[in-house]
Protein backbone atom coordinates (compact mmCIF):
# COMPACT_ATOMS: atom_id res chain seq x y z
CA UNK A 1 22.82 -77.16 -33.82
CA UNK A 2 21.04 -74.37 -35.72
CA UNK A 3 22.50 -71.79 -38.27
CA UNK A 4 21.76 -68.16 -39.17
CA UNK A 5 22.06 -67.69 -42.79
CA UNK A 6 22.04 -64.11 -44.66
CA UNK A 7 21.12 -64.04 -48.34
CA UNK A 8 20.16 -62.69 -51.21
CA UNK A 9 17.07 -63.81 -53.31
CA UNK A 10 17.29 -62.70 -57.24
CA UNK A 11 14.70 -62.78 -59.54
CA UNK A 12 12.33 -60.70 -61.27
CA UNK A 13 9.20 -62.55 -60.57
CA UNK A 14 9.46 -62.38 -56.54
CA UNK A 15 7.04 -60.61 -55.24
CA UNK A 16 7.05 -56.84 -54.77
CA UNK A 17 10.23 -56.49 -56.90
CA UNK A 18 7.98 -54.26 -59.11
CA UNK A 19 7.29 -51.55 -56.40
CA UNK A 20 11.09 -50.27 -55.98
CA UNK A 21 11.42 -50.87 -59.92
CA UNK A 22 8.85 -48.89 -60.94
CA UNK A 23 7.70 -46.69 -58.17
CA UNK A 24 9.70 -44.32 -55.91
CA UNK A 25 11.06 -46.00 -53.59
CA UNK A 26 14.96 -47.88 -53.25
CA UNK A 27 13.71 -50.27 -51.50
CA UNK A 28 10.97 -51.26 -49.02
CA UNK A 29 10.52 -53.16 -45.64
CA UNK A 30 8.60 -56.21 -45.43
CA UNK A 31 7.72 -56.89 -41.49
CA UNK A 32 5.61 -59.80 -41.99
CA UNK A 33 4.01 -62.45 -44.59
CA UNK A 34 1.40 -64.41 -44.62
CA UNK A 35 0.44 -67.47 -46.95
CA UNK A 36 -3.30 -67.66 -47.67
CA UNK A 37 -2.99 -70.02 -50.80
CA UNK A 38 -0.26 -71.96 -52.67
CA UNK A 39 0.31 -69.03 -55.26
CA UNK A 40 -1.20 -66.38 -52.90
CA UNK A 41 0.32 -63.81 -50.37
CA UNK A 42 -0.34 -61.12 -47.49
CA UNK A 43 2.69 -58.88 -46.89
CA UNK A 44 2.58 -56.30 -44.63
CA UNK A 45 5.48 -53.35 -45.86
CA UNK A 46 6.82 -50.18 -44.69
CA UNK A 47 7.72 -47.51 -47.51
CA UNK A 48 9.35 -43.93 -46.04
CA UNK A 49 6.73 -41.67 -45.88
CA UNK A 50 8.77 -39.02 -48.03
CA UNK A 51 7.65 -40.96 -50.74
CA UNK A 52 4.11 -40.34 -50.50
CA UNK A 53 2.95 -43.50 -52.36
CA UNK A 54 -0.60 -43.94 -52.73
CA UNK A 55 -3.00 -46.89 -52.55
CA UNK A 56 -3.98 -46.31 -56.28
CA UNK A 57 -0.47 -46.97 -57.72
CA UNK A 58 -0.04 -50.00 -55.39
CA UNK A 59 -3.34 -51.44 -56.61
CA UNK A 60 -2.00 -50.56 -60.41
CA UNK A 61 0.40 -53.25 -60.32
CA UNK A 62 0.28 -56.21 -62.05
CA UNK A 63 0.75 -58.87 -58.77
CA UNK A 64 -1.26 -56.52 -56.76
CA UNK A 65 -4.57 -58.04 -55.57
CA UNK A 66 -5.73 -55.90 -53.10
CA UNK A 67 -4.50 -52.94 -50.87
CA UNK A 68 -4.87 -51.66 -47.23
CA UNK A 69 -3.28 -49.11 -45.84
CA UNK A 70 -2.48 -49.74 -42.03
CA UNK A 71 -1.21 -46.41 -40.86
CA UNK A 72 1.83 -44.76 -40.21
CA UNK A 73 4.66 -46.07 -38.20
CA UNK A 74 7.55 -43.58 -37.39
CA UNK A 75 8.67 -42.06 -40.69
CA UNK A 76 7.01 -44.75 -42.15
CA UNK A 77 3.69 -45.79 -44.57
CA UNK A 78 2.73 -49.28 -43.57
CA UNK A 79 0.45 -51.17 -46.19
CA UNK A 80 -1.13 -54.46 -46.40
CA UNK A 81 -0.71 -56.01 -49.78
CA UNK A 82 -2.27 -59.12 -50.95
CA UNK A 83 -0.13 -60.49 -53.70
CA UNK A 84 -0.89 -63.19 -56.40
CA UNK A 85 2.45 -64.95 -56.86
CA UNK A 86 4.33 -65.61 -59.69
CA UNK A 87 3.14 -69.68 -60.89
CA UNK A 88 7.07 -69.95 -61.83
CA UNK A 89 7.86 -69.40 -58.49
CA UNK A 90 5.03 -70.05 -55.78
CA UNK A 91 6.09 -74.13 -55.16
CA UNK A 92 9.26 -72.99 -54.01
CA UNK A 93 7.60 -70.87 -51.64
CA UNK A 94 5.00 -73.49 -49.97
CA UNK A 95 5.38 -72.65 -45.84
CA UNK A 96 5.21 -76.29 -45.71
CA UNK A 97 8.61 -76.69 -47.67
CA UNK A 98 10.85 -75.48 -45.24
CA UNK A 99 11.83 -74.70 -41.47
CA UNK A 100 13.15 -72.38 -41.46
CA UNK A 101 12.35 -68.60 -39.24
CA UNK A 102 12.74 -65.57 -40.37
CA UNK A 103 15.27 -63.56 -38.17
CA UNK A 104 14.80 -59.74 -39.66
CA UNK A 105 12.42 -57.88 -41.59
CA UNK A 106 12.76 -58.50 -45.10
CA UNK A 107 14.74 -55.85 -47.28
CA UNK A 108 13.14 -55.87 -51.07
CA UNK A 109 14.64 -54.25 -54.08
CA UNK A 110 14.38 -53.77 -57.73
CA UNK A 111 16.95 -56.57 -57.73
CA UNK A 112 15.37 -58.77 -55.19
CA UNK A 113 15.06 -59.73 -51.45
CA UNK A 114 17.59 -59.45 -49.08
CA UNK A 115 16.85 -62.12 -45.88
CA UNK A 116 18.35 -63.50 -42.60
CA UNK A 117 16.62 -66.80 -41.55
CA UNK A 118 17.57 -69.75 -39.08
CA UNK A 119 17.74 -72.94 -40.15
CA UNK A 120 17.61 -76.32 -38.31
CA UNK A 121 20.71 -77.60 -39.80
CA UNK A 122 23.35 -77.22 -42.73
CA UNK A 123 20.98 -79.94 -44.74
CA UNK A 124 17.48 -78.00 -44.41
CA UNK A 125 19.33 -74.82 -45.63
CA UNK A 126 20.41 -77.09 -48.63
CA UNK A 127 17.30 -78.01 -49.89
CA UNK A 128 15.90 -74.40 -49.33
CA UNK A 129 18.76 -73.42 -51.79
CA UNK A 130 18.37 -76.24 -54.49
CA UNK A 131 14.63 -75.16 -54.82
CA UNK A 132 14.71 -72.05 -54.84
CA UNK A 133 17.57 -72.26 -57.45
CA UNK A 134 15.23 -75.16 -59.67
CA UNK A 135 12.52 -72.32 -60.05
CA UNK A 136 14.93 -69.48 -61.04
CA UNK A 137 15.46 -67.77 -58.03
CA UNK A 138 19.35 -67.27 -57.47
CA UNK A 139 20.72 -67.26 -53.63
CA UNK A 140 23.37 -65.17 -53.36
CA UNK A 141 24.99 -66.19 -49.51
CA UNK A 142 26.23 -63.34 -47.31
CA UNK A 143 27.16 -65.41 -44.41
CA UNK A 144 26.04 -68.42 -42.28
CA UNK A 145 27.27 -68.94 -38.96
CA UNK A 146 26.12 -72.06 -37.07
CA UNK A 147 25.00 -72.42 -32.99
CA UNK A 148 26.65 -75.36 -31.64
CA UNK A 149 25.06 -75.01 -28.14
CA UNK A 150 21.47 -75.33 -29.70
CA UNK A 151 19.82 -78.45 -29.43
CA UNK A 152 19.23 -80.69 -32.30
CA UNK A 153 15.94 -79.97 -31.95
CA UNK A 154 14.68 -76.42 -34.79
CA UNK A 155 12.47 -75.03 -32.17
CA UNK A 156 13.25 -74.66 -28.56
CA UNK A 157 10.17 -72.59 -27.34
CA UNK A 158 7.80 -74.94 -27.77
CA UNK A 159 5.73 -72.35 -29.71
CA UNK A 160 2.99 -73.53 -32.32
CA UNK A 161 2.80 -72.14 -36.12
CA UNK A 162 -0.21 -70.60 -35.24
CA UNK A 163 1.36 -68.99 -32.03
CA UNK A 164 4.36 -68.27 -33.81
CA UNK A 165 2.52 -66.17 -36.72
CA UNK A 166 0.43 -64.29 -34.06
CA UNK A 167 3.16 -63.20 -31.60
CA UNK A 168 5.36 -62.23 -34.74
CA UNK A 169 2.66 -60.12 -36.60
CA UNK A 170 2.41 -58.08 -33.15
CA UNK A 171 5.69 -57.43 -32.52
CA UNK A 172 6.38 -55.92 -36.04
CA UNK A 173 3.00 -54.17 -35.92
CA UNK A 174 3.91 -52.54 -32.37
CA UNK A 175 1.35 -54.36 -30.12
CA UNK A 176 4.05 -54.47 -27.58
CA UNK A 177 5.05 -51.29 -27.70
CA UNK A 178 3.81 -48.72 -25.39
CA UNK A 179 1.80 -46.67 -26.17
CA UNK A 180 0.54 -49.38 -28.47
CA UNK A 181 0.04 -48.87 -32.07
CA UNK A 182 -2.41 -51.25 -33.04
CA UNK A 183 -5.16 -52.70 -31.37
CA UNK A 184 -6.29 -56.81 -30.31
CA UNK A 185 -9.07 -56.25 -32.91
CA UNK A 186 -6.79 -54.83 -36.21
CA UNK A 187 -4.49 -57.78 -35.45
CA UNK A 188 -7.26 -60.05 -35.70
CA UNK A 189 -8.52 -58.62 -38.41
CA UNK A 190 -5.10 -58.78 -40.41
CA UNK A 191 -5.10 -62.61 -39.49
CA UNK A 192 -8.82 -63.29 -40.31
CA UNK A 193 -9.56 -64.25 -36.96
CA UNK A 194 -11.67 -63.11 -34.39
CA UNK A 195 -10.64 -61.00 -31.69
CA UNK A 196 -11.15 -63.49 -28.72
CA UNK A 197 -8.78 -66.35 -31.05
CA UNK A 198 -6.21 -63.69 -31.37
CA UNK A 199 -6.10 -62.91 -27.69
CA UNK A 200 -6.32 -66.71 -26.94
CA UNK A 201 -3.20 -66.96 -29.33
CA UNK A 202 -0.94 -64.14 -27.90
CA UNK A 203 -1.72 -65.60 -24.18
CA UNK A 204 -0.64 -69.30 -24.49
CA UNK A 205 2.17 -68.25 -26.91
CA UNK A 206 3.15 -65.78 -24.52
CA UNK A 207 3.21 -68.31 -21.33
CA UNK A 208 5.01 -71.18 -23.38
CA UNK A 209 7.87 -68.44 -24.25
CA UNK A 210 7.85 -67.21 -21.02
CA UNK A 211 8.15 -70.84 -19.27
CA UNK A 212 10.68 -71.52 -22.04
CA UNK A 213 12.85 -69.03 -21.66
CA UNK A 214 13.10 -69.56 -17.64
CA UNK A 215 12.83 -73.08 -17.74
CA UNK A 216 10.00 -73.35 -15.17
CA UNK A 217 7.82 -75.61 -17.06
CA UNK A 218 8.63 -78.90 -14.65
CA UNK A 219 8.08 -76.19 -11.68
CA UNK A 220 4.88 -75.01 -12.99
CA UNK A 221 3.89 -78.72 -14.09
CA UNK A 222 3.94 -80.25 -10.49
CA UNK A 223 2.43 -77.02 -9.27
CA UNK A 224 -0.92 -77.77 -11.20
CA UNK A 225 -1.21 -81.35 -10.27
């Protein structure tokens, strides 16, 4: 069994908070995150282009480290931010705490982060909720609806973190899209890897989804013996 939770996170310290509270913008999109360090972050967000931010007032922040801006994408300004996380707040938000996959992008506020994530099991949602909760960060449940027909097992697909991180950093960045609106070589870039890893990456995660999903991997087992 697996459940799909929707919440809200509330605190002023979480990341990014500061760019709908202080800049333009209601509210902001962020399509993917990843953890460099304990108490730092990469987020890649999408602000409406209306707004017209620029790379000098997202540097100006406080949590900002660094900026990058990736290009447009529809009606949309995507930026890479590198973000030094609150100390308050940055155990609670160790990858290696949890497992639990993010479903949607992630809506941020001034008031905080609105999320849908799948969890293994009523128990693994628990714990996400006591710590987050231990380092001030309120979670404010929407709803949470559980899979019976899902195994007991979190993931399915067979897919490794590393896969996992690659494949989902290329959907939200339109790699599958066509035409496509980022190349192998700005993907690998974003993930600090070189091009040939990334490609390596997208392949066997793309084959173990694909042999997943059809359930041909006993087929395609005695096949290569």
């Amino acid at each position: 069994m697996t459940i799909t939770t929707e919440f809200r996170l509330r605190s002023s310290a979480l990341p990014l908070v500061s760019i709908p509270a202080t800049l333009p913008p209601d509210e902001l999109v962020c399509s993917h995150a990843l953890c460099l360090e304990p108490d730092a972050r990469v987020f890649h967000v999408e602000i409406d282009a209306e707004h017209e931010l620029s790379k000098a007032q997202l540097a100006a922040l406080d949590e900002v480290v660094s900026v990058k801006p990736l290009g447009e994408r529809g009606d949309k300004t995507v930026f890479k931010l590198t973000v030094e996380l609150d100390e308050s707040i940055a155990p609670a938000f160790d990858p290696e705490r949890f497992d639990g996959a993010k479903m949607k992008s992630t809506i941020i506020t001034s008031e905080g982060w609105r999320e849908t994530k799948e969890f293994k099991d009523y128990e693994t949602f628990h714990d996400f909720h006591t710590t987050f909760e231990n380092h001030g960060i309120s979670v404010d449940l929407i709803s949470i609806t559980s899979n019976q027909s899902a195994s007991n097992d979190s993931r399915e697909d067979g897919l490794t973190d590393r896969q996992r991180e690659a494949l989902e950093l290329a959907v939200s960045r339109g790699y599958y899209e066509s035409p496509r609106q980022v190349t192998a070589e700005e993907l690998a870039e974003e993930l600090d890897i070189s091009q040939p890893s990334l490609s390596s990456l997208l392949r066997r995660g793309e084959r173990q989804l694909l042999t997943s999903s059809l359930d041909i991997q006993g087929e395609l087992n005695t096949l290569s013996r």
